[in-house]
Structure formats: C-alpha cells, structure tokens
C-alpha atoms as a PDB file:
ATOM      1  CA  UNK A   1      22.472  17.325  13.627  1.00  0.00           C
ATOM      2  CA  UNK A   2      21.367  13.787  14.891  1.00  0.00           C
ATOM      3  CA  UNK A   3      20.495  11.460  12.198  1.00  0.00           C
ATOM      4  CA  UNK A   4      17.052  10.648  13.846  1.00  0.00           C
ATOM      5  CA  UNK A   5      15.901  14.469  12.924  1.00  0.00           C
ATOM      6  CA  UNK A   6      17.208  13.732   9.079  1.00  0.00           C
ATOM      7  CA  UNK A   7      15.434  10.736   8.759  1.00  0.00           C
ATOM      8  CA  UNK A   8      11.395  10.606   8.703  1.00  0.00           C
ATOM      9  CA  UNK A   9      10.010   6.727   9.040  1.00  0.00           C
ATOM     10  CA  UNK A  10       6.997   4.550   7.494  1.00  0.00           C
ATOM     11  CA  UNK A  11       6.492   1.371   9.156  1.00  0.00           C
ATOM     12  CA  UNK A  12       4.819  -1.456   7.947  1.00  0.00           C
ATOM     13  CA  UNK A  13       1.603  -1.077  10.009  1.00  0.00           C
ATOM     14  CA  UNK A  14       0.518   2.406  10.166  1.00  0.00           C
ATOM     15  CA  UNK A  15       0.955   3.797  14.038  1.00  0.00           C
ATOM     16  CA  UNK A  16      -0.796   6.950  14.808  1.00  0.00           C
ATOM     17  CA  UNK A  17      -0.374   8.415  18.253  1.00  0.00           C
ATOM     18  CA  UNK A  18      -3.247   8.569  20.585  1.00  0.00           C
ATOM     19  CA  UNK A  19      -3.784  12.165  19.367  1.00  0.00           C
ATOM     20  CA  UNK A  20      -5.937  14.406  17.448  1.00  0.00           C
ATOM     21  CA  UNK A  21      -5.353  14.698  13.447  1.00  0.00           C
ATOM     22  CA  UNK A  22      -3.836  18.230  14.018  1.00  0.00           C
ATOM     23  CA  UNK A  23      -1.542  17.118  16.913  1.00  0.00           C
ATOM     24  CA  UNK A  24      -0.520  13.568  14.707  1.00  0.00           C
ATOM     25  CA  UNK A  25       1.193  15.939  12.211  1.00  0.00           C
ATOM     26  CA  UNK A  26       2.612  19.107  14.441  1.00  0.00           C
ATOM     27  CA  UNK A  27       4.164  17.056  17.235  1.00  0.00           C
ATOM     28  CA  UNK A  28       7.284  16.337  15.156  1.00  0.00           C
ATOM     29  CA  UNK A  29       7.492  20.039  13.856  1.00  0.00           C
ATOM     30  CA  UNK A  30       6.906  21.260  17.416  1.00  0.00           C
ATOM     31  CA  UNK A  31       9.791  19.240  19.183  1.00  0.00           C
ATOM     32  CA  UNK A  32      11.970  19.801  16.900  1.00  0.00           C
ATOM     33  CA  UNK A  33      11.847  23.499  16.903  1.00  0.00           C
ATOM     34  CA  UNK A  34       9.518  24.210  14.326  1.00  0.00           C
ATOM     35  CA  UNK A  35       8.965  29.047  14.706  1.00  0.00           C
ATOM     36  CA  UNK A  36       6.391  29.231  11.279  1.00  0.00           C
ATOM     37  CA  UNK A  37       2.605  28.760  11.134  1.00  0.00           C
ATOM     38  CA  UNK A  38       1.663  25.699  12.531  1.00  0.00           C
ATOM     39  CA  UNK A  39      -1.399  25.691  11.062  1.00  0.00           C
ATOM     40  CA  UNK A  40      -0.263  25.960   7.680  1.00  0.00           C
ATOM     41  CA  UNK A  41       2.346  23.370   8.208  1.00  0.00           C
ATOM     42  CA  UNK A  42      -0.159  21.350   9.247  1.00  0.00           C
ATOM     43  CA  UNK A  43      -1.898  21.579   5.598  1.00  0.00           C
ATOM     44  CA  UNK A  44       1.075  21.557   3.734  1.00  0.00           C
ATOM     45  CA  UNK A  45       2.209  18.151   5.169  1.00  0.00           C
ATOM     46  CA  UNK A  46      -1.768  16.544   5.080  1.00  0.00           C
ATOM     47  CA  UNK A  47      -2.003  17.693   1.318  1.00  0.00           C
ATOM     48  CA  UNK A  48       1.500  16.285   0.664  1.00  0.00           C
ATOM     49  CA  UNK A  49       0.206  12.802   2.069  1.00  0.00           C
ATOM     50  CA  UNK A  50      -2.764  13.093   0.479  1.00  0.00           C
ATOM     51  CA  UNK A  51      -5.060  13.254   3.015  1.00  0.00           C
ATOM     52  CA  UNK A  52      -5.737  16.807   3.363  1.00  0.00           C
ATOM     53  CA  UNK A  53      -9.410  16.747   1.412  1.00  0.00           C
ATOM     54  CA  UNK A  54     -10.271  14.060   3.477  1.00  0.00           C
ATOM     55  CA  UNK A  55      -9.631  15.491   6.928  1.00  0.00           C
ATOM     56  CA  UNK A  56      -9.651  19.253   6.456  1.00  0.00           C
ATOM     57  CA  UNK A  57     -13.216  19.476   8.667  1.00  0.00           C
ATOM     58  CA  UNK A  58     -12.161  17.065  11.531  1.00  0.00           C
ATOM     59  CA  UNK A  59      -8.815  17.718  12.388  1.00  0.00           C
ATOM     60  CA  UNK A  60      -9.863  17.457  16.200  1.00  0.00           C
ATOM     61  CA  UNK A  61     -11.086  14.004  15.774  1.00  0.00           C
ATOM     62  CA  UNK A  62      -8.627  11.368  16.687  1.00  0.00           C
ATOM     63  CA  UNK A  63      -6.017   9.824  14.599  1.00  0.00           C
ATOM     64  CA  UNK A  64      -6.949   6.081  14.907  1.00  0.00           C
ATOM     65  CA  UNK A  65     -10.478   7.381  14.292  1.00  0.00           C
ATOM     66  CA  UNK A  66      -9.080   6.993  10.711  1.00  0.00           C
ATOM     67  CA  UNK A  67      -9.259   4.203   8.118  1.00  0.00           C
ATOM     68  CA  UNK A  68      -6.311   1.987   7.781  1.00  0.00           C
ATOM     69  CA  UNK A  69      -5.239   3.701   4.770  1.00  0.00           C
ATOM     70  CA  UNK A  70      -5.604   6.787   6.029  1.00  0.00           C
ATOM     71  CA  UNK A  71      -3.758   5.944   9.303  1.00  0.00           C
ATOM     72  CA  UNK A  72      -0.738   5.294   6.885  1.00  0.00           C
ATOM     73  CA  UNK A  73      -1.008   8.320   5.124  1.00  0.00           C
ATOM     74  CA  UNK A  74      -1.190  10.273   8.673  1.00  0.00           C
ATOM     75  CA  UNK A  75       1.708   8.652   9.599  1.00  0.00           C
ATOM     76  CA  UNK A  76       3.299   9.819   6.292  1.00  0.00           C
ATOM     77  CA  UNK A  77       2.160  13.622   7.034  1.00  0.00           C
ATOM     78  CA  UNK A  78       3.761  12.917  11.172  1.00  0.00           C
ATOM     79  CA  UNK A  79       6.955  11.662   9.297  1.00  0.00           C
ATOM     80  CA  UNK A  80       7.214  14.861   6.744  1.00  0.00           C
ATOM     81  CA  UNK A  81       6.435  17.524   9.717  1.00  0.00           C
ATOM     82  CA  UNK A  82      10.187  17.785  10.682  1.00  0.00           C
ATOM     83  CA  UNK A  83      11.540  18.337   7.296  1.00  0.00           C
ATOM     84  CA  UNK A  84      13.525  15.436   6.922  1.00  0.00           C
ATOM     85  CA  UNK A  85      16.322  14.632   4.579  1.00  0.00           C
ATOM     86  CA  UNK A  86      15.282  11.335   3.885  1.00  0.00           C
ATOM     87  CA  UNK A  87      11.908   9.389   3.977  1.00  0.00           C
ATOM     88  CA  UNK A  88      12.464   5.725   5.092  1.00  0.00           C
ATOM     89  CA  UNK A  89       9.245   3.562   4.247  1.00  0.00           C
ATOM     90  CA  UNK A  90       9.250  -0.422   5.143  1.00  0.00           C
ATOM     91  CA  UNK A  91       6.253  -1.985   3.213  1.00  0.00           C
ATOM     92  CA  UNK A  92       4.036   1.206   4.011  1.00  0.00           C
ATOM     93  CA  UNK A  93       1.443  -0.491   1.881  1.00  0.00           C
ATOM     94  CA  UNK A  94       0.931  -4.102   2.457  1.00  0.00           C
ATOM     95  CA  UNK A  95      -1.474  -3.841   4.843  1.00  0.00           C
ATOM     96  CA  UNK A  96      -3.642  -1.483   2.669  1.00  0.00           C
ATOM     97  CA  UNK A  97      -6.381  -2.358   0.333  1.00  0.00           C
ATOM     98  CA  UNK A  98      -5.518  -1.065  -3.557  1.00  0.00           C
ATOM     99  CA  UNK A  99      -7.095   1.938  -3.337  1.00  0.00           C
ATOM    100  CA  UNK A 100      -5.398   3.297  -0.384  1.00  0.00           C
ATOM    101  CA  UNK A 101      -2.288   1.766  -2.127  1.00  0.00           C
ATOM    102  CA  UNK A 102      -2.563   3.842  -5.064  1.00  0.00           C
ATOM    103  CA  UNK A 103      -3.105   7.220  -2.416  1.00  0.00           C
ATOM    104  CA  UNK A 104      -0.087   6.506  -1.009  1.00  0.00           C
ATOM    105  CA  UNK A 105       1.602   5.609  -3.917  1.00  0.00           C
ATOM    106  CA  UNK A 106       0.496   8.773  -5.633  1.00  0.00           C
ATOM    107  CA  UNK A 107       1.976  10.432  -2.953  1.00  0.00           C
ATOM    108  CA  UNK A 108       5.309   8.942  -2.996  1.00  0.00           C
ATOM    109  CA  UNK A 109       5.542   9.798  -6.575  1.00  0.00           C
ATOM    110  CA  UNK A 110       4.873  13.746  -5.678  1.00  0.00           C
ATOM    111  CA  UNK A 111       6.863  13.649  -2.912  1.00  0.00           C
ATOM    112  CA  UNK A 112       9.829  12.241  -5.404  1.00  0.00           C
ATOM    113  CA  UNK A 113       9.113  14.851  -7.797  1.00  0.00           C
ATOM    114  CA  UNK A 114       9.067  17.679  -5.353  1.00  0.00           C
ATOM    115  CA  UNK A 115      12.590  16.429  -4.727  1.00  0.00           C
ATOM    116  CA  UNK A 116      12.040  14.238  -1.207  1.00  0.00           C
ATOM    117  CA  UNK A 117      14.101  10.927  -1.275  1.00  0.00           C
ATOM    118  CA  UNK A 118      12.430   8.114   0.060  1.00  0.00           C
ATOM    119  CA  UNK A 119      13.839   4.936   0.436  1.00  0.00           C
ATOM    120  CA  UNK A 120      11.129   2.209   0.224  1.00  0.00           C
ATOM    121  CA  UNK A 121      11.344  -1.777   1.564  1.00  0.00           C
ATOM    122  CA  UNK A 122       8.868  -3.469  -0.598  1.00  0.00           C
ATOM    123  CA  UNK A 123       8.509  -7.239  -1.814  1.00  0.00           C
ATOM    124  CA  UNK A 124       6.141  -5.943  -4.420  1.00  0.00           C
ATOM    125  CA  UNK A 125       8.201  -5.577  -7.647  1.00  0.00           C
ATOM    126  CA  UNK A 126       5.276  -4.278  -9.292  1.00  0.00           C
ATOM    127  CA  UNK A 127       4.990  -1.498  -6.960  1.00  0.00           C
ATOM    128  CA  UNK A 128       9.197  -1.057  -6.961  1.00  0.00           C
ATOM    129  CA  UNK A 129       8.887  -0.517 -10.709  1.00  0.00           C
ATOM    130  CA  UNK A 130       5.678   1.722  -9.987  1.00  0.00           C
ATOM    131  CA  UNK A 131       7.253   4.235  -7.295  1.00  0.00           C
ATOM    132  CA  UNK A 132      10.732   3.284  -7.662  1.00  0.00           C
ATOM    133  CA  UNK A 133      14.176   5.062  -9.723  1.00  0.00           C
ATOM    134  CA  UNK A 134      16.499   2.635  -8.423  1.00  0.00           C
ATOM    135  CA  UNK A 135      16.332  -0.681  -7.225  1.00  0.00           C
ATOM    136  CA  UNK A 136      18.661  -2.983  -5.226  1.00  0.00           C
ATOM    137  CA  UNK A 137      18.037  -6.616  -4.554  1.00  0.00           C
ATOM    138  CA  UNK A 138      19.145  -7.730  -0.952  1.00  0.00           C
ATOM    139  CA  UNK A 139      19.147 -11.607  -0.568  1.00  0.00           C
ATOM    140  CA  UNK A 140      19.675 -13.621   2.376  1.00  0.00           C
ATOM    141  CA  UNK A 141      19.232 -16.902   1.470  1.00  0.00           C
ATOM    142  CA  UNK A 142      21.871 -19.138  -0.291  1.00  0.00           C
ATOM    143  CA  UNK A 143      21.066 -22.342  -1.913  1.00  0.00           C
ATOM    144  CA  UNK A 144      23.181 -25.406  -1.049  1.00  0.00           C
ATOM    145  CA  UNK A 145      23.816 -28.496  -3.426  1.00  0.00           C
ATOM    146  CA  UNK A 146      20.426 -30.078  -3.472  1.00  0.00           C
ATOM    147  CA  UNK A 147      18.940 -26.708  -4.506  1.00  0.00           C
ATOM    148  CA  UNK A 148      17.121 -26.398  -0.981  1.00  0.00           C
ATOM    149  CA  UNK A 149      17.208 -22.640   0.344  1.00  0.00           C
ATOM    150  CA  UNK A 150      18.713 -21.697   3.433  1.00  0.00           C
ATOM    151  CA  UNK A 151      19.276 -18.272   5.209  1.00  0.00           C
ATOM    152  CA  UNK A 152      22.494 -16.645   4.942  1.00  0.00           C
ATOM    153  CA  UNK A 153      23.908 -12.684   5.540  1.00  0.00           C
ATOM    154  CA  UNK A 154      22.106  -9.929   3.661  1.00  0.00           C
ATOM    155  CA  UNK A 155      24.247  -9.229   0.768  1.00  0.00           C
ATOM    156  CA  UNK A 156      23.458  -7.067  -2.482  1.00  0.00           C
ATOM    157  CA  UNK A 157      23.269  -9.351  -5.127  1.00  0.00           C
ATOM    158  CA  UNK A 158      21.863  -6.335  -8.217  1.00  0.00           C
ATOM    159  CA  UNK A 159      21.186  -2.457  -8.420  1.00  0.00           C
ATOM    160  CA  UNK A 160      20.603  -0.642 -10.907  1.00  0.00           C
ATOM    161  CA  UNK A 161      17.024   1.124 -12.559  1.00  0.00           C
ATOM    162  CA  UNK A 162      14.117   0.082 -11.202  1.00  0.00           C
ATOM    163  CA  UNK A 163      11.952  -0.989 -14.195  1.00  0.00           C
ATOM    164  CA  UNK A 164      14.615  -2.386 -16.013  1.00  0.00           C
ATOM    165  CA  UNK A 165      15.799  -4.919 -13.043  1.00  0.00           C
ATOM    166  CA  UNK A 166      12.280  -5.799 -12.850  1.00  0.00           C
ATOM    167  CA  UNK A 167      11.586  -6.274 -16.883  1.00  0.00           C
ATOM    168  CA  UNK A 168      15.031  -7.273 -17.081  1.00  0.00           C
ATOM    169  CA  UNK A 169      17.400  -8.228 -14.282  1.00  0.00           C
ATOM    170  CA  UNK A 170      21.045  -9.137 -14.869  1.00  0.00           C
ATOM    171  CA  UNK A 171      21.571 -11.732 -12.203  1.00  0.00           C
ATOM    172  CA  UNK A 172      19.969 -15.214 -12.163  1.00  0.00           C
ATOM    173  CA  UNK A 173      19.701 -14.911  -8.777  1.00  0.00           C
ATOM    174  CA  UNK A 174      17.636 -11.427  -8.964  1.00  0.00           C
ATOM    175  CA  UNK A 175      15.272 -13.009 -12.191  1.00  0.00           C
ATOM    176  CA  UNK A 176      14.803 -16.207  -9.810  1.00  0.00           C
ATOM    177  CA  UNK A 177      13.340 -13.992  -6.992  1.00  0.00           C
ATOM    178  CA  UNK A 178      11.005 -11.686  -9.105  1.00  0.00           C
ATOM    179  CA  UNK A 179       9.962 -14.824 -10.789  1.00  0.00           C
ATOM    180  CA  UNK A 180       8.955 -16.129  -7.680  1.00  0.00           C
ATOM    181  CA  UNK A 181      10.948 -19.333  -7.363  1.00  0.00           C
ATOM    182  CA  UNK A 182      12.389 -18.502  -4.113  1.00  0.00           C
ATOM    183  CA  UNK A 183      12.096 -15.879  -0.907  1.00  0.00           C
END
C-alpha cells in the first residue's frame, strides 16, 4: 500500500476543500475505497475531531463556512476518513485562539488513547508536554565562536519523554532552546 494512504496530514493553516461539511470528511473514505455506511463514518470521524456537536444540523453548509478552529478540526476529521496508520500534524494549532487549541488538543489526546499515533511539529513546549509521550529536539542552527547563531543541517540533538525533556532536558543545547535563548 502507498505510504500517502497510511499517512493522514494536519497542516499548519487549516485547508478545507471548497465542499460541503459532509463531503470535507467522506472524500478521503470514498477514493480510497471506503464499502460501509458513509453516513456513519461521517459521525464517527466529526465526533473523533470534536466537532460533531457543533455541525451535526448543517452538514450541507460549506466547509470554510466554519470558524478557524473549526476549519482545523474539519481538516482533522478529512485526515482520519481513510483510516490512516499515522496522523502527521505540523503546528495544527498556532493559528488558533486557546479555546479552539484546547478542542483540538482534547482531541489529540483521545485520538492517542484510542490508539492513533500522531506525530506532531510544534514549537510550543508547553503544548509538547501537554499532548505529547515522546519528544525529540531537531536543531538546525550551530553556534560559531562569538556565540552568534547560524543555520546548519537538521540533526537530533535529544529524545526521550516528553514532560521530562521539557521539565528536565539532558542536553544544554535542548535546555537553551526551551529556555528561549535561541531558535
């Protein structure tokens, strides 16, 4: 199976198609071969985004009729339609006010504890610790003699559990990032 149909994905700025709710969430499941009840797919994957209660009576109405948290959350539902293996997210919320933050955080949590893996590119540590089992810090900046930053390669510099590389991180390097003195 191609990896594109294993691997559902979040972007930064949520991205709705020109569509109705409904067809937002059962266009993945329908081109990739989806035989069960639409309709109840449909649910399934709005209540596992956490948007079902909030768009159960206008599922017609368009998708960028939607708030910008919602959008993101509609985009969440589009990415679980095809039953993915994975769930890639990149920032999903920093372009969402803190209450739809905390919906879609909530619903990264349930979707971890149902057993979905997600793999989430934040810069928020607080929400890494928050959402997050694991943890690795990519860096790619180096710092030369004078202590001025410059970019490098991406290289792993620390993994490891999320709140404790966040409370406390083993390399300098990591502590100097969370701590805000560079990146």
């Amino acid at each position: 199976m191609e990896v594109r149909r294993r691997v559902g994905m979040v972007f930064q700025k949520p991205n709705p198609f020109p569509k109705s709710i409904y067809e937002n969430v059962a266009w993945g499941a329908r081109i990739n071969g989806f035989k069960g009840n639409m309709d109840e797919h449909v649910e399934s994957c709005l209540r596992k985004a956490a948007l079902w209660e909030e768009v159960k009576d206008r599922l017609k109405e368009n998708g960028l009729s939607l708030s910008g948290g919602q959008q993101q959350r509609l985009c969440i539902a589009r990415a679980l339609a095809p039953a993915p293996d994975v769930l890639l997210m990149d920032e999903p919320c920093s372009a969402l006010d803190p209450m739809a933050t905390g919906l879609v955080e909530n619903s990264m949590r349930e979707l971890r504890e149902s057993g979905q893996t997600i793999i989430v590119v934040t810069h928020n540590k607080e929400q890494a610790a928050r959402v997050g089992d694991y943890m690795v810090f990519v860096n790619n900046f180096g710092k030369d003699e004078e202590g001025k930053t410059y970019p490098t390669l991406p290289r792993i510099v620390e993994y490891g559990l999320a709140k404790e590389m966040v409370l406390r991180p083993k390399m300098r390097e990591t502590e100097d990032f969370l701590e805000g003195r560079f990146g």
